[in-house]
Protein backbone atom coordinates (compact mmCIF):
# COMPACT_ATOMS: atom_id res chain seq x y z
CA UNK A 1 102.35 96.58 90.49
CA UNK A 2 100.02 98.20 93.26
CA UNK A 3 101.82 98.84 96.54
CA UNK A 4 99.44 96.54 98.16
CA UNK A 5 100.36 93.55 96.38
CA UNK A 6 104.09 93.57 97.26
CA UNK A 7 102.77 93.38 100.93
CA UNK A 8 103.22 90.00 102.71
CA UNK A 9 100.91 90.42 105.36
CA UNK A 10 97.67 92.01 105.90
CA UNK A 11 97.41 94.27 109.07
CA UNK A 12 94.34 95.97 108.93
CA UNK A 13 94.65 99.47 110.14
CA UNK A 14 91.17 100.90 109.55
CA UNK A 15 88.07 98.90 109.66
CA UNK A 16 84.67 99.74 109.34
CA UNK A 17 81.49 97.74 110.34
CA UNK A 18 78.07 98.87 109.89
CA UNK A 19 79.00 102.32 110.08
CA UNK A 20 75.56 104.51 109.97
CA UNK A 21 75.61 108.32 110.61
CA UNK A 22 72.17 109.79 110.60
CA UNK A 23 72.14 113.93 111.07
CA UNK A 24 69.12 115.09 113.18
CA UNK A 25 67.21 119.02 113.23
CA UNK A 26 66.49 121.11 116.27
CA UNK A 27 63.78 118.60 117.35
CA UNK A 28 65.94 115.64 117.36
CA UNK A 29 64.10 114.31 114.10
CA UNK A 30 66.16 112.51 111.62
CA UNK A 31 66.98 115.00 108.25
CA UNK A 32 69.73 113.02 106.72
CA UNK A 33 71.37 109.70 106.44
CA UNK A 34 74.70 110.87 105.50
CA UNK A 35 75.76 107.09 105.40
CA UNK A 36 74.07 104.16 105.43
CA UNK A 37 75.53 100.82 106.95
CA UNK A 38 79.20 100.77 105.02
CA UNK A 39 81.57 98.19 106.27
CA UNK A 40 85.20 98.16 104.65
CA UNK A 41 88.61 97.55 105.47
CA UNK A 42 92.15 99.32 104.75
CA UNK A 43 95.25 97.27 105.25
CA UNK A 44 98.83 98.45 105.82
CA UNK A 45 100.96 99.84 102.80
CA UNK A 46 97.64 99.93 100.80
CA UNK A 47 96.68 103.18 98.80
CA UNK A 48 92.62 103.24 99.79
CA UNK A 49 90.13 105.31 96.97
CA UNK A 50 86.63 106.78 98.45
CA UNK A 51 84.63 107.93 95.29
CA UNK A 52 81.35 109.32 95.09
CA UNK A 53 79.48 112.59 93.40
CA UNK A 54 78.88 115.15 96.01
CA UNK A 55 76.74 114.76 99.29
CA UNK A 56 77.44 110.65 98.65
CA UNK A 57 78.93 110.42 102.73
CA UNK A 58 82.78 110.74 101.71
CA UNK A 59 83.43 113.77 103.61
CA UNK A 60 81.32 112.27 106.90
CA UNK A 61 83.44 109.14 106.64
CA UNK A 62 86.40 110.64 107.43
CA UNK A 63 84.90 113.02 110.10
CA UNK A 64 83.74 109.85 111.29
CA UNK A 65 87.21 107.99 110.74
CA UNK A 66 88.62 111.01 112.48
CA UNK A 67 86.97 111.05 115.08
CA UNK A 68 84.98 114.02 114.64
CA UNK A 69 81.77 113.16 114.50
CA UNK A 70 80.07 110.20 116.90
CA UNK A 71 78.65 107.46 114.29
CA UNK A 72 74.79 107.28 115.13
CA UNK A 73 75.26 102.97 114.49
CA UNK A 74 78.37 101.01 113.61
CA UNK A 75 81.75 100.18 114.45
CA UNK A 76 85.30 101.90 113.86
CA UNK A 77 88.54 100.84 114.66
CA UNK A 78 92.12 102.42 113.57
CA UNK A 79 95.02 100.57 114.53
CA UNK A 80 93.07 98.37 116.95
CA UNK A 81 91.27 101.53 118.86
CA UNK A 82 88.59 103.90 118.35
CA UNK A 83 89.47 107.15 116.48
CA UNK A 84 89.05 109.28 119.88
CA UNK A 85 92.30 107.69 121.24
CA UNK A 86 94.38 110.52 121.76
CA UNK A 87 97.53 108.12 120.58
CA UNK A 88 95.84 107.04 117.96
CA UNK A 89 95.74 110.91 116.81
CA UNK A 90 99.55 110.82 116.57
CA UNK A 91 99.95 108.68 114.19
CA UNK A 92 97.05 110.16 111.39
CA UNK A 93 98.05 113.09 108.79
CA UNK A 94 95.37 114.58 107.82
CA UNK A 95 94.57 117.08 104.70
CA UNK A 96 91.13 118.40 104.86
CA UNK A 97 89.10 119.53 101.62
CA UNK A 98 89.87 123.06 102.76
CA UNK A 99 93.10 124.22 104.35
CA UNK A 100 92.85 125.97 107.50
CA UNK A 101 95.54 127.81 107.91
CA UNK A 102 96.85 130.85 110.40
CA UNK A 103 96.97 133.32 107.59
CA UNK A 104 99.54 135.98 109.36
CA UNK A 105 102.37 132.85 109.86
CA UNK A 106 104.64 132.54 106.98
CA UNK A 107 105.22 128.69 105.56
CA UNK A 108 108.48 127.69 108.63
CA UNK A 109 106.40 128.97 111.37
CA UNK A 110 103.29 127.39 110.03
CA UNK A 111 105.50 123.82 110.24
CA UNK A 112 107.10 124.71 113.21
CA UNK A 113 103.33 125.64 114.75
CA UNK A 114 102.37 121.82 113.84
CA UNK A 115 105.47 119.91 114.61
CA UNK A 116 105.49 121.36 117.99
CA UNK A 117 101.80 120.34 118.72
CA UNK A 118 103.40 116.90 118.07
CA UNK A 119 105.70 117.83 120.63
CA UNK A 120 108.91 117.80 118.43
CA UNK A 121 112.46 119.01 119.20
CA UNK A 122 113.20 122.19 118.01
CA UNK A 123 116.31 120.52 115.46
CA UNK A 124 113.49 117.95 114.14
CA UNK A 125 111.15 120.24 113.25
CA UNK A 126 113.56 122.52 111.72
CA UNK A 127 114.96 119.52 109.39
CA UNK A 128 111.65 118.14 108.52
CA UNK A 129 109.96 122.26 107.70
CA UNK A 130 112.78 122.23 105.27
CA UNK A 131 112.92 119.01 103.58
CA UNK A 132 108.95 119.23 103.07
CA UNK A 133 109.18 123.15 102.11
CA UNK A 134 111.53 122.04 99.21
CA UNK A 135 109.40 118.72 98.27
CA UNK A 136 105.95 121.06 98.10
CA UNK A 137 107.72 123.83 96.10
CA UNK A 138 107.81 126.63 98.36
CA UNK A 139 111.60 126.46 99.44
CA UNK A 140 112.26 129.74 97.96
CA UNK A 141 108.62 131.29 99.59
CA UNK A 142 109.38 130.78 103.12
CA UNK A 143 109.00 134.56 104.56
CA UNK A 144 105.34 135.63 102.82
CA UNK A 145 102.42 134.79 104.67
CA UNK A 146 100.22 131.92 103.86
CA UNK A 147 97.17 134.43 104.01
CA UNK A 148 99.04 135.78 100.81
CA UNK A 149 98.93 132.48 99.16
CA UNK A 150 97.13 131.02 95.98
CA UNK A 151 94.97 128.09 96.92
CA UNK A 152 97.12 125.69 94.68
CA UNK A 153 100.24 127.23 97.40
CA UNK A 154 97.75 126.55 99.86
CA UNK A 155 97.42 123.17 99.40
CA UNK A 156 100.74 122.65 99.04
CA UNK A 157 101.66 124.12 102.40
CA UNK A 158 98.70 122.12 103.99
CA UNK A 159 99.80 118.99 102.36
CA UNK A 160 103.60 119.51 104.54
CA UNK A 161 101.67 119.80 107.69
CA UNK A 162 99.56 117.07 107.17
CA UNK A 163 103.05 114.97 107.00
CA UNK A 164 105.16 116.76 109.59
CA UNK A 165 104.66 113.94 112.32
CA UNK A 166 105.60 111.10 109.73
CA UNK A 167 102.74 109.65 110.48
CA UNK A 168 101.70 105.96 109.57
CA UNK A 169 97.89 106.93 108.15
CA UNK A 170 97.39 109.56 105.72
CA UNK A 171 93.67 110.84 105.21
CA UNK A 172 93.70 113.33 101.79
CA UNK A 173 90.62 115.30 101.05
CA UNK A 174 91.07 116.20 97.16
CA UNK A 175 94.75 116.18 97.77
CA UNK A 176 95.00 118.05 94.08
CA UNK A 177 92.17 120.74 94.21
CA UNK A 178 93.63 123.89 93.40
CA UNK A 179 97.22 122.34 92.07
CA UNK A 180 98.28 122.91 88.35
CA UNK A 181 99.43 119.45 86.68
CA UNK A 182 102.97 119.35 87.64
CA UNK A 183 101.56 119.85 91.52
CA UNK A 184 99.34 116.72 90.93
CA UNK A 185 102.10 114.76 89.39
CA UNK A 186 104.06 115.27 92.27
CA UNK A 187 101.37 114.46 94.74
CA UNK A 188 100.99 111.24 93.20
CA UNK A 189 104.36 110.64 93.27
CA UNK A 190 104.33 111.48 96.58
CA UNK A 191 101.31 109.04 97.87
CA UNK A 192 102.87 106.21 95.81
CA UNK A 193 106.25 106.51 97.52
CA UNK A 194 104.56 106.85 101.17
CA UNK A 195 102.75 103.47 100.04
CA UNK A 196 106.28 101.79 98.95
CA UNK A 197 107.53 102.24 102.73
CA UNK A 198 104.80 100.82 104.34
CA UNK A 199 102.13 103.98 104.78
CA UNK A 200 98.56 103.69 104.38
CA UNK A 201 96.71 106.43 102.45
CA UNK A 202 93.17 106.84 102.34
CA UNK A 203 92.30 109.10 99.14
CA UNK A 204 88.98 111.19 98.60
CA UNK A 205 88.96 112.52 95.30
CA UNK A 206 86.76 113.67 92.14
CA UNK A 207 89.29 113.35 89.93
CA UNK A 208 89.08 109.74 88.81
CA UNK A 209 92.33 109.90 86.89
CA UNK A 210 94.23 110.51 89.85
CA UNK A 211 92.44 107.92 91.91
CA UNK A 212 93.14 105.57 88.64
CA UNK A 213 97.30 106.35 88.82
CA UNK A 214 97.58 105.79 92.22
CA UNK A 215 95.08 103.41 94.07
CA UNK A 216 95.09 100.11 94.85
CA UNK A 217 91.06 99.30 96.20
CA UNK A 218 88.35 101.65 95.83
CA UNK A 219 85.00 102.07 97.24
CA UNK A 220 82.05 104.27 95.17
CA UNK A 221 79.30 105.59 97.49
CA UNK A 222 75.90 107.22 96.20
CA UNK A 223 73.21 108.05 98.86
CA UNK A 224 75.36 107.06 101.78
CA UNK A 225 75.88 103.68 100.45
CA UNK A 226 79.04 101.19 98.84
CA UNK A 227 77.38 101.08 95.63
CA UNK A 228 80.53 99.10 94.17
CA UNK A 229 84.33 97.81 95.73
CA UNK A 230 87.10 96.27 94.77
CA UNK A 231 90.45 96.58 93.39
CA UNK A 232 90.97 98.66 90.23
CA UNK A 233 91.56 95.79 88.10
CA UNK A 234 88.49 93.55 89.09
CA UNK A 235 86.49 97.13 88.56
CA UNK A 236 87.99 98.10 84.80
CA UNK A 237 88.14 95.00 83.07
CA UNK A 238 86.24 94.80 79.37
CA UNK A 239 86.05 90.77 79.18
CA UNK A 240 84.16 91.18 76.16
CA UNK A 241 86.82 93.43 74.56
CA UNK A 242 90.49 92.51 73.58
CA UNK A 243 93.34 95.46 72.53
CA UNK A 244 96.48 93.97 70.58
CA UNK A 245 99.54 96.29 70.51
CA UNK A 246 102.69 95.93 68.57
CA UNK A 247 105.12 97.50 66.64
CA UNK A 248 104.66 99.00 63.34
CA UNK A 249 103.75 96.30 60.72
CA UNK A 250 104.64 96.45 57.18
CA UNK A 251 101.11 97.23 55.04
CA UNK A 252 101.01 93.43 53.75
CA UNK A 253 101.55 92.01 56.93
CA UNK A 254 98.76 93.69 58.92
CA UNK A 255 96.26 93.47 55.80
CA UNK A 256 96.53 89.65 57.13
CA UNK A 257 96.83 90.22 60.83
CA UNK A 258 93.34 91.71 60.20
CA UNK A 259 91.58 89.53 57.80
CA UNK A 260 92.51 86.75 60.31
CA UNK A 261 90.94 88.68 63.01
CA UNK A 262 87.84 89.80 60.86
CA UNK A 263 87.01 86.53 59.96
CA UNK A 264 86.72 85.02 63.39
CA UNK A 265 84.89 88.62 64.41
CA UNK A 266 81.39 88.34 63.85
CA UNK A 267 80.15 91.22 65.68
CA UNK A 268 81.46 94.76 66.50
CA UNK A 269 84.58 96.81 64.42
CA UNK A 270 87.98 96.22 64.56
CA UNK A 271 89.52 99.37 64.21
CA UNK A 272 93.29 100.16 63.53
CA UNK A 273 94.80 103.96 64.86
CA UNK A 274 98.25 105.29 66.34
CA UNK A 275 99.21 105.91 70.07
CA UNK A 276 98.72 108.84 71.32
CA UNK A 277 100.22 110.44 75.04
CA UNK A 278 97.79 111.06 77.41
CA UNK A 279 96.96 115.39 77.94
CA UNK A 280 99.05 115.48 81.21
CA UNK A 281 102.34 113.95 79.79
CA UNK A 282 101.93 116.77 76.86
CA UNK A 283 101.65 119.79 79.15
CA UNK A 284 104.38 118.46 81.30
CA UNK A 285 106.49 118.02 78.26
CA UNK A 286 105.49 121.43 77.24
CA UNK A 287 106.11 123.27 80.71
CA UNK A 288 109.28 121.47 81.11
CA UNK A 289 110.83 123.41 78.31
CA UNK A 290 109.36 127.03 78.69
CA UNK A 291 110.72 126.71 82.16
CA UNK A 292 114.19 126.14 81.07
CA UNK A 293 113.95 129.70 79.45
CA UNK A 294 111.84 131.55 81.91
CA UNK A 295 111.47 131.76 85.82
CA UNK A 296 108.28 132.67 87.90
CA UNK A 297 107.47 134.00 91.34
CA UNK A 298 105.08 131.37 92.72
CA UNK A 299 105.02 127.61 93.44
CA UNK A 300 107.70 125.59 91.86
CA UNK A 301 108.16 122.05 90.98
CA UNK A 302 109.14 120.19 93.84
CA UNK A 303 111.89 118.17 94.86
CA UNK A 304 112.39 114.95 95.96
CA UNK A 305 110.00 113.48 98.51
CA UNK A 306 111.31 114.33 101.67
CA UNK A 307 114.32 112.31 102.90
CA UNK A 308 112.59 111.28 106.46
CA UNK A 309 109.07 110.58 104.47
CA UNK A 310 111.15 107.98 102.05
CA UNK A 311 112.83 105.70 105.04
CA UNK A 312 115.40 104.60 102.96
CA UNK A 313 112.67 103.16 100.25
CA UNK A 314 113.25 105.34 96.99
CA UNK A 315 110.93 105.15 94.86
CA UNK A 316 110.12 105.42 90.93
CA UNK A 317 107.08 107.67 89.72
CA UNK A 318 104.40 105.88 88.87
CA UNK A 319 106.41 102.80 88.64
CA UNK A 320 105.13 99.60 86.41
CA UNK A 321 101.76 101.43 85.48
CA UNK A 322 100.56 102.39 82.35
CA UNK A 323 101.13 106.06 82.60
CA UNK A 324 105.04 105.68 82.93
CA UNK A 325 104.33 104.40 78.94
CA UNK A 326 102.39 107.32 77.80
CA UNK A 327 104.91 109.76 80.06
CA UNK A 328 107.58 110.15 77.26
CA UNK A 329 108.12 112.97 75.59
CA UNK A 330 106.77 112.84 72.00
CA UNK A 331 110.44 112.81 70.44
CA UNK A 332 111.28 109.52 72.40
CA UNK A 333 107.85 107.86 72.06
CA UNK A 334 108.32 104.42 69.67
CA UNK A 335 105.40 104.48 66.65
CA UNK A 336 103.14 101.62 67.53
CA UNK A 337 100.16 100.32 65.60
CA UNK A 338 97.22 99.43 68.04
CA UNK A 339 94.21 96.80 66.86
CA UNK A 340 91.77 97.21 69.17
CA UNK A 341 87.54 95.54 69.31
CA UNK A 342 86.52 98.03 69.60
CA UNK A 343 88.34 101.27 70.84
CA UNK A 344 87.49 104.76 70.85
CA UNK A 345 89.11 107.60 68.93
CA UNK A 346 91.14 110.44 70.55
CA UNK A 347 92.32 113.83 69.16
CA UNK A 348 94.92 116.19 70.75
CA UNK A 349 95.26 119.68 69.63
CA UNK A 350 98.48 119.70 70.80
CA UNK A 351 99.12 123.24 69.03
CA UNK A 352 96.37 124.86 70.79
CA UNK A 353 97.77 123.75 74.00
CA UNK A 354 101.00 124.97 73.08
CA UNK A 355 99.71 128.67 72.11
CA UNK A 356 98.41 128.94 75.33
CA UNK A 357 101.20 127.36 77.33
CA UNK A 358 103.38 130.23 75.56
CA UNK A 359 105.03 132.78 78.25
CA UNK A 360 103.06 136.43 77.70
CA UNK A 361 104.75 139.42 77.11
CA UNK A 362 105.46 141.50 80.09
CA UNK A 363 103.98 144.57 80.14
CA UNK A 364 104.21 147.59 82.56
CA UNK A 365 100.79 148.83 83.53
CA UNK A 366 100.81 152.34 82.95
CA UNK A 367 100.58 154.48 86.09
CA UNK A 368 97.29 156.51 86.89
CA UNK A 369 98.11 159.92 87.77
CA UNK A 370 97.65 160.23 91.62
CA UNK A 371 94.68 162.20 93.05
CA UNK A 372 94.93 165.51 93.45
CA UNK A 373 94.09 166.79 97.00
CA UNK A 374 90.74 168.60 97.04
CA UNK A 375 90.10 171.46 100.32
CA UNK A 376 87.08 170.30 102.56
CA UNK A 377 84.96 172.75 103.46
CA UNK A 378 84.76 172.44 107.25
CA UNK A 379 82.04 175.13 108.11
CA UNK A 380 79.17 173.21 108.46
CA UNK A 381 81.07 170.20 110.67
CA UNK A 382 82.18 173.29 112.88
CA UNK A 383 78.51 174.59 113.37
CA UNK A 384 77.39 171.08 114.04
CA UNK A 385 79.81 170.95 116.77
CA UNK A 386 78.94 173.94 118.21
CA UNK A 387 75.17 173.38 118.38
CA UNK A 388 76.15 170.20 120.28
CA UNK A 389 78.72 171.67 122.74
CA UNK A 390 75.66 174.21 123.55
CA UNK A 391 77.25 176.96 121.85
CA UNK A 392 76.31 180.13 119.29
CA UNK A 393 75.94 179.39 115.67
C-alpha cells in the first residue's frame, strides 16, 4: 500500500499555483517558457513523481521549488512559506542531477563539511557521516578523495549529504543515474522507508520503473505543461483488459477454464504463458552469489538505512507491491499459470546475462620497459642565451 494512503491527515507541504517561469535574452525578450501555469500539491509522508522527456520544465521546477530561480508568475509555498526562507532551507535535502562535490575532501570530511553548515555538534555529525557512509556503501572508502570517485560512488556520496540534516523534504534529481542495480534497489528502499516515517520525497526521474516501485502521485510535463496527474493506479489501469492468475491447473481443468472464457470473449486473444521475474530480480539474484565468492574494491551494497533516518519506523523493501512477488529467487518462485486478454510475451536470456555477470580473469598487464634517458644537446639553448644576455656567439 502507498505510503500516502496509510496517512490520516493531509498537511500539504509544497504547493504550487499558477507557477509560470518564462527565461528572457540580453534584450529582455522572452526565449523560453520553461513552464507554463502548473499548479500541484505534495502532502506529508507522500512519495511525489515529476516525469517528463528532457527540456519538459522538471529541472526549473525544482530550481523554482528551491528557491533558486524567481518564478516570472505564480505562487509557491513549502511548509507554509516561500522557498527563500532561510528556515525553510533547513529542513529540504536536496540531490541535484549532478553532484557537486569538493573533489580534494575524502567521503567523512565531505559529511562533516555539510553537517556543520547545518550547524551540527561535532558527536552528531560524526554518528550520522558513519551511519550514512555504511547505508551508501562506502564504509570501507572513507580516506580516497571523492575527485577519485566513479559517478555511481558519486552519487552515492551526494545522496548522504543530501540527508545529513534529517531533513523533512527530500528533492532527488535522478536519484539512480550512474548507480548499478543493487545501488537503485537500495535507493528505493531507501525513499520508501523515509516515506514510512513521515518524509516527503519529491522524485525527478527518467527511469519510469523506478518512479513505478516507489511513487505514490505523479505529474507528466511536456512543453512546460501537466500534461497528465494522478495517482499511479488511476494512471495504469486497463478497464478493458482483465489478467487471471492461479496456480498450476491440471490440462483438463484449464481446457474448460478457457472454453468458458472463450465463449463469452468475442473480441481479442486469450492467451495462456508462465511467470516470469522481472530483469532486476535476476541480476540481483545473480550478483548475490558471485559476491559470496569474490570481493571488489569499489562501492558495496549498503546497509541498513541509517538508524537516525528510520525514527524507530523499520521498514520492509518494497513492501505490499508487486515487485516483492517477482523478487524471489528463481529456485523459490511457485509455477503459476497466468490467463491474461490480452497480455504481451516476454523472453529472458537469462544465460546471456549470466556469461556476462561472470567474474573475469585477473590478469597482470605486462610492464613496458621504462624509457631510456636520451642526452640533450644544449648548444644551441646556450647560444640563444648568450645573444640575449648581449654576449659573443
Amino acid at each position: 500500500m502507498p505510503a500516502a494512503e496509510l496517512k490520516s491527515n493531509g498537511e500539504v507541504v509544497v504547493s504550487v499555483r499558477g507557477l509560470t517561469k518564462v527565461f528572457k535574452d540580453f534584450w529582455n525578450r522572452p526565449k523560453a517558457r520553461a513552464v507554463d501555469n502548473v499548479d500541484f500539491e505534495v502532502r506529508k509522508g507522500e512519495v511525489f513523481g515529476l516525469l517528463g522527456p528532457n527540456g519538459s520544465g522538471k529541472s526549473t521546477t525544482v530550481k523554482l521549488l528551491l528557491g533558486l530561480l524567481n518564478p516570472t508568475k505564480g505562487h509557491i509555498e513549502v511548509f507554509g512559506h516561500s522557498p527563500r526562507h532561510v528556515q525553510t532551507k533547513a529542513r529540504i535535502g536536496y540531490l541535484p542531477e549532478e553532484s557537486y562535490l569538493y573533489r580534494y575532501l575524502n567521503s567523512r570530511e565531505t559529511l562533516d563539511f555539510f553537517g556543520n553548515l547545518f550547524h551540527l555538534s561535532k558527536g552528531e555529525r560524526d554518528n550520522r557521516a558513519e551511519q550514512l557512509l555504511e547505508m551508501v556503501g562506502l564504509g570501507k572508502t572513507q580516506t580516497r578523495a571523492v575527485g577519485e570517485f566513479s559517478k555511481g560512488m558519486q552519487r552515492r556520496i551526494g545522496l548522504a549529504q543530501a540527508l545529513i540534516n534529517d531533513p523533512d523534504l527530500v528533492i532527488l534529481d535522478e536519484p539512480t543515474a550512474g548507480l548499478d542495480p543493487i545501488g537503485c534497489r537500495e535507493v528505493k528502499d531507501l525513499i520508501i522507508a523515509l516515506a514510512r516515517r513521515g518524509k516527503t520525497v519529491i522524485l525527478s526521474s527518467h527511469l519510469l520503473s523506478d518512479v513505478e516501485d516507489v511513487c505514490d502521485r505523479v505529474v507528466i510535463y511536456y512543453g512546460g505543461k501537466i500534461q497528465a496527474a494522478g495517482t499511479l493506479k488511476e494512471l495504469l489501469a486497463e478497464p478493458d483488459t482483465l489478467r487471471i492468475t492461479t496456480p498450476v491447473l491440471p490440462r483438463e481443468t484449464l481446457e474448460r477454464v478457457l472454453e468458458i472464457i472463450r465463449k463469452d470473449v468475442s473480441t481479442g486473444e486469450v492467451r495462456v504463458d508462465n511467470p516470469t521475474q522481472n530483469l532486476e530480480s535476476y541480476f540481483l539474484d545473480v550478483v548475490n552469489k558471485a559476491r559470496a565468492a569474490n570481493e571488489t574494491s569499489g562501492a558495496q551494497s549498503g546497509a541498513r538505512v541509517a538508524e537516525y533516518l528510520r525514527g524507530g519506523v523499520e521498514a520492509k523493501p518494497q513492501t505490499e507491491k508487486v515487485l516483492d512477488k517477482l523478487s524471489l529467487p528463481s529456485a523459490q518462485t511457485i509455477p503459476e499459470t497466468k490467463i491474461s486478454v490480452p497480455v504481451s510475451e516476454r523472453k529472458l536470456e537469462g544465460k546471456k546475462l549470466e556469461a556476462l555477470t561472470q567474474p573475469a580473469e585477473n590478469k597482470i598487464p605486462e610492464s613496458k620497459p621504462a624509457l631510456e634517458a636520451q642526452p640533450v644537446d644544449l648548444t644551441k639553448a646556450d647560444e640563444k642565451l648568450s645573444s640575449l644576455l648581449g654576449g659573443k656567439k
